[in-house]
C-alpha atoms as a PDB file:
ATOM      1  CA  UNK A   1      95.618  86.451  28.602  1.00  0.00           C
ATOM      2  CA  UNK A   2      97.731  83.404  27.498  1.00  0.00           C
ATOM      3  CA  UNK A   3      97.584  80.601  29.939  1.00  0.00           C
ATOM      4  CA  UNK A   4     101.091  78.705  30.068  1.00  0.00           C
ATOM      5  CA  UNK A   5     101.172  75.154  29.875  1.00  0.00           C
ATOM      6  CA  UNK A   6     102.923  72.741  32.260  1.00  0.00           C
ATOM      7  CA  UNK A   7     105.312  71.418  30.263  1.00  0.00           C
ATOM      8  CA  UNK A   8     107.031  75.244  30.140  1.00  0.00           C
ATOM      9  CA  UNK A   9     107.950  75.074  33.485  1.00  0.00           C
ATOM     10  CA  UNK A  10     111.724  74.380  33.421  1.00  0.00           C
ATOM     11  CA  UNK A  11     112.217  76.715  30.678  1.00  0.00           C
ATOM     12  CA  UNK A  12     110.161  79.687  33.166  1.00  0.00           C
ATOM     13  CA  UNK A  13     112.472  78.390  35.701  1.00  0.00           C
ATOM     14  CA  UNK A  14     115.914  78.991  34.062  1.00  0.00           C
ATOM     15  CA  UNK A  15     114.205  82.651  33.238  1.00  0.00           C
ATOM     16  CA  UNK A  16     113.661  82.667  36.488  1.00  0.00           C
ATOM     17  CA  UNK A  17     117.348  82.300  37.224  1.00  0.00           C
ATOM     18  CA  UNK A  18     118.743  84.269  34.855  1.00  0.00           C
ATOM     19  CA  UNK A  19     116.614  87.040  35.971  1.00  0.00           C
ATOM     20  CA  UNK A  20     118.637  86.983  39.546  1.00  0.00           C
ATOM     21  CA  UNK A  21     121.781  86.397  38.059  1.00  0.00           C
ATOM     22  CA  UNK A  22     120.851  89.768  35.365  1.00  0.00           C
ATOM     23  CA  UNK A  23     119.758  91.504  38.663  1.00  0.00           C
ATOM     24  CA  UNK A  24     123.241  90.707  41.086  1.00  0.00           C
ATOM     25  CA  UNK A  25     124.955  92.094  37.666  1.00  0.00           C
ATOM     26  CA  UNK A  26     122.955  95.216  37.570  1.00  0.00           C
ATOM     27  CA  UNK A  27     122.996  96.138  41.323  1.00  0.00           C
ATOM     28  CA  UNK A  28     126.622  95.120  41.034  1.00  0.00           C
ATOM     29  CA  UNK A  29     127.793  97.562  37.412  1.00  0.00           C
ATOM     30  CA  UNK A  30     124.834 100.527  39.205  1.00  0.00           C
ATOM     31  CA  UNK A  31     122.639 100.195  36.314  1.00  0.00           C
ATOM     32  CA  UNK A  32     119.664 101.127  38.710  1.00  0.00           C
ATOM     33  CA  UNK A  33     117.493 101.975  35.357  1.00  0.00           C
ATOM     34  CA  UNK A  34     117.797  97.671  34.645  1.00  0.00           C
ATOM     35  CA  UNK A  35     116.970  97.224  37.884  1.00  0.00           C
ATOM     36  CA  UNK A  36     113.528  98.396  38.560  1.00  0.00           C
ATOM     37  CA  UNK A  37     112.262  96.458  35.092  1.00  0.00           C
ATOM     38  CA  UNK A  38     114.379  93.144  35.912  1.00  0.00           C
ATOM     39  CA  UNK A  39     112.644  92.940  38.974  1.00  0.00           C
ATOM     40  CA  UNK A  40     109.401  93.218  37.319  1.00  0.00           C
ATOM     41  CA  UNK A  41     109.895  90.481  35.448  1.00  0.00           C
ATOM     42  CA  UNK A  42     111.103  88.742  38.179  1.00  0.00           C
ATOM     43  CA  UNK A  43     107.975  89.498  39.537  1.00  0.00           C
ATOM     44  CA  UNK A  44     105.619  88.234  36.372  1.00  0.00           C
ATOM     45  CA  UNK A  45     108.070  84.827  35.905  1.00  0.00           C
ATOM     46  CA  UNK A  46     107.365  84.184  40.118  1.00  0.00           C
ATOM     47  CA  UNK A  47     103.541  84.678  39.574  1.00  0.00           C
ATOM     48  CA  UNK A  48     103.304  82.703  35.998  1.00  0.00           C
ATOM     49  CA  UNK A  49     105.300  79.653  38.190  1.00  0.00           C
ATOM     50  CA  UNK A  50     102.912  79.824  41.021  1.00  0.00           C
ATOM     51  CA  UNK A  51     100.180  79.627  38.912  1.00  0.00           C
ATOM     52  CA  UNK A  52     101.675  76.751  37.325  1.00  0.00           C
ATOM     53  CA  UNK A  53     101.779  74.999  40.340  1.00  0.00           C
ATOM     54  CA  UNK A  54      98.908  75.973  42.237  1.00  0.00           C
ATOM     55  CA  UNK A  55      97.035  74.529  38.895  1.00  0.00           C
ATOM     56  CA  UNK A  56      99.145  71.254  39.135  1.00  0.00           C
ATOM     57  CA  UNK A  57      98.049  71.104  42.832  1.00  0.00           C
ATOM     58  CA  UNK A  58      94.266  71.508  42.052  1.00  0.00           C
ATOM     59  CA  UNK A  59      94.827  68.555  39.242  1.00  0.00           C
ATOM     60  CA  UNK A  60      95.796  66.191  41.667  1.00  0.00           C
ATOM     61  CA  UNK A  61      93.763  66.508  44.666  1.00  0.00           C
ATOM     62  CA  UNK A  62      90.602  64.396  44.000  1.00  0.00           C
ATOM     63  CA  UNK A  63      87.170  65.799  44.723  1.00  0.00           C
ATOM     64  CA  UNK A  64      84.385  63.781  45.679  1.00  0.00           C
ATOM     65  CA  UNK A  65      81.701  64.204  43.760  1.00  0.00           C
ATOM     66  CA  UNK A  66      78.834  62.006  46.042  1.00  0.00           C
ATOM     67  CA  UNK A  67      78.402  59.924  43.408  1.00  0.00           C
ATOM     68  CA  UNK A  68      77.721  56.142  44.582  1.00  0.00           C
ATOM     69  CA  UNK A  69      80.027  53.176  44.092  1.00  0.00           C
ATOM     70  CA  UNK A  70      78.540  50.164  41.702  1.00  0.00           C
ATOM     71  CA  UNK A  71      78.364  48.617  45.054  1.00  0.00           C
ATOM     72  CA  UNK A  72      75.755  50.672  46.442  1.00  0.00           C
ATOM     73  CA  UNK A  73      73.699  50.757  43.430  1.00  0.00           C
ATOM     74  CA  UNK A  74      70.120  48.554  43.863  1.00  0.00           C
ATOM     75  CA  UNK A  75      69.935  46.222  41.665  1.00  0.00           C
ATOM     76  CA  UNK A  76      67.107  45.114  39.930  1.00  0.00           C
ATOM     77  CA  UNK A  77      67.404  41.157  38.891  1.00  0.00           C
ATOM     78  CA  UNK A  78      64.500  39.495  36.922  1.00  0.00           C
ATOM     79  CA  UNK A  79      62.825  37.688  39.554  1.00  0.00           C
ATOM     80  CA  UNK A  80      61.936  41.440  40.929  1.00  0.00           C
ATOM     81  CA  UNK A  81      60.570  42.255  37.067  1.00  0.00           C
ATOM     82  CA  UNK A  82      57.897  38.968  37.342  1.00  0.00           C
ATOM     83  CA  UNK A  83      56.772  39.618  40.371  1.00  0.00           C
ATOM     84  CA  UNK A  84      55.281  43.265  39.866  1.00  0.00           C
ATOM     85  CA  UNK A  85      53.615  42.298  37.064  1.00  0.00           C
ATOM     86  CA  UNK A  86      49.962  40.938  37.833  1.00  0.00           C
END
């Protein structure tokens, strides 16, 4: 399965269009053979765009990971080092 990339998501969305204008043209001439596979790819353009953004939405929400800040990190300075040693 091909996985489409981001920056293909104007040209999907003039598909997209041109799907519904194909499909007003074929309900409107009677070509009811067009119109059952137009509105499957209707159908496969709508699902490849909400995938599109549903993966756009999952890049930009942050997830903490409960990894501490530098600030919360102990640190160790040399006077600690001297006096463990005996």
């Amino acid at each position: 399965m091909m996985r489409p990339e981001h920056t293909q998501r104007p040209r999907l969305v003039e598909i997209r269009d041109n799907l519904l204008d194909r499909i007003v043209e074929a309900e409107r001439e009677g070509w009811l053979g067009e119109l059952e596979k137009l509105h499957n790819r209707l159908s496969g353009a709508g699902n490849i765009l909400a995938q599109l953004d549903a993966e756009a939405a999952r890049r930009t929400h942050l997830v903490y990971l409960g990894m501490p800040a530098f600030s919360q990190i102990p640190v160790r300075t040399t006077d600690d080092i001297t006096a463990d040693t005996p």
